[in-house]
C-alpha atoms as a PDB file:
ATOM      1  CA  UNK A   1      34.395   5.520   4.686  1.00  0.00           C
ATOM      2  CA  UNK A   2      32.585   8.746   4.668  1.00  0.00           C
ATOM      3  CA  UNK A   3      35.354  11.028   6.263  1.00  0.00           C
ATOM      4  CA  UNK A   4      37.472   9.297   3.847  1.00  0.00           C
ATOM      5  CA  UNK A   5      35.384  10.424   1.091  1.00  0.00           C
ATOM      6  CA  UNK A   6      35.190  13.723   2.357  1.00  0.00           C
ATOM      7  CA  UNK A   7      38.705  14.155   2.635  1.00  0.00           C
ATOM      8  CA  UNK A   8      39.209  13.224  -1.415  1.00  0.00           C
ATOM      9  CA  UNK A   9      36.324  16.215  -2.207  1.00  0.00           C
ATOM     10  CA  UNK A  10      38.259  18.028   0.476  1.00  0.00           C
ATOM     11  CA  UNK A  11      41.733  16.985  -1.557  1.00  0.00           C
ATOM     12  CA  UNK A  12      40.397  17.540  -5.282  1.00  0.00           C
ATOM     13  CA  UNK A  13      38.453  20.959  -4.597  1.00  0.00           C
ATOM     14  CA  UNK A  14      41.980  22.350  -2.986  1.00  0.00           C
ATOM     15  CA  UNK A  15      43.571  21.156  -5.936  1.00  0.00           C
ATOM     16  CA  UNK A  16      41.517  23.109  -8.416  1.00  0.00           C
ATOM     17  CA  UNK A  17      41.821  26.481  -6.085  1.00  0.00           C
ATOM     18  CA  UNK A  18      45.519  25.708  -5.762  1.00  0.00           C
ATOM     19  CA  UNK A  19      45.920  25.791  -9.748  1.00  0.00           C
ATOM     20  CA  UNK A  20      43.255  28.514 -10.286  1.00  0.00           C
ATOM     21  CA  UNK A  21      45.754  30.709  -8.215  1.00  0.00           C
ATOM     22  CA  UNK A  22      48.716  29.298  -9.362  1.00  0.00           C
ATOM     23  CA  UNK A  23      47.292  30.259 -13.119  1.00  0.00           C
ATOM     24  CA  UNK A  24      46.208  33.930 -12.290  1.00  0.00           C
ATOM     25  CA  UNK A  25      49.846  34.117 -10.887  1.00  0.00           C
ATOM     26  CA  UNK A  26      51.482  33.298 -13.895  1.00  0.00           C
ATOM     27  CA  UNK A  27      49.013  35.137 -15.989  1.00  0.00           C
ATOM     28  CA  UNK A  28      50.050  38.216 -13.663  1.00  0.00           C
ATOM     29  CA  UNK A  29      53.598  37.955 -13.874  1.00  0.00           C
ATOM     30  CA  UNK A  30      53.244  37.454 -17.696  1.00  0.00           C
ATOM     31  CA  UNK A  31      51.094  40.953 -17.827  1.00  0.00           C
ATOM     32  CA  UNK A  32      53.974  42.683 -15.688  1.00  0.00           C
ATOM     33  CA  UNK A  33      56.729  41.537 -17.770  1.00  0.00           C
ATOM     34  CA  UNK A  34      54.810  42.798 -21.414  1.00  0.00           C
ATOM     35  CA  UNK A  35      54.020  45.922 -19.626  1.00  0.00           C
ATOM     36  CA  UNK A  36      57.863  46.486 -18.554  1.00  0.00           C
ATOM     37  CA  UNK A  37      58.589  45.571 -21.587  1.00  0.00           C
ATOM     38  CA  UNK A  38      56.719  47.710 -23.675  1.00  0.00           C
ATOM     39  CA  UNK A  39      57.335  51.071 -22.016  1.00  0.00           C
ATOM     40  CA  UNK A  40      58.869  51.368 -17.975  1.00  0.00           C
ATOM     41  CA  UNK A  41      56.238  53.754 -17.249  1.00  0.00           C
ATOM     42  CA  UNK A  42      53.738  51.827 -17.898  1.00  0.00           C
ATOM     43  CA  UNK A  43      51.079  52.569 -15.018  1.00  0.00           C
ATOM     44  CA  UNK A  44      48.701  54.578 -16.329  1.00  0.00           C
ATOM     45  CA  UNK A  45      47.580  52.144 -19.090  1.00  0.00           C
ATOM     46  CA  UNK A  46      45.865  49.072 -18.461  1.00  0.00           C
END
């Protein structure tokens, strides 16, 4: 019962890192397309 208890922590801790990412990916993307979108040489500003 143990390893199958450590395998759920295991399961639900991989889950939240897997949506952290998958959130600072989308919040990325979103950041790339307002800075194309505001001016296409936008790399000096942050």
């Amino acid at each position: 019962m143990d390893a199958v208890k450590d395998f759920f922590l295991f399961l639900s801790g991989g889950l939240r890192i897997t949506i952290l990412l998958v959130i600072l990916i989308i919040l990325l993307m979103i950041r790339k397309v307002k800075k194309k979108n505001r001016d296409k040489s936008g790399f000096l500003d942050d």
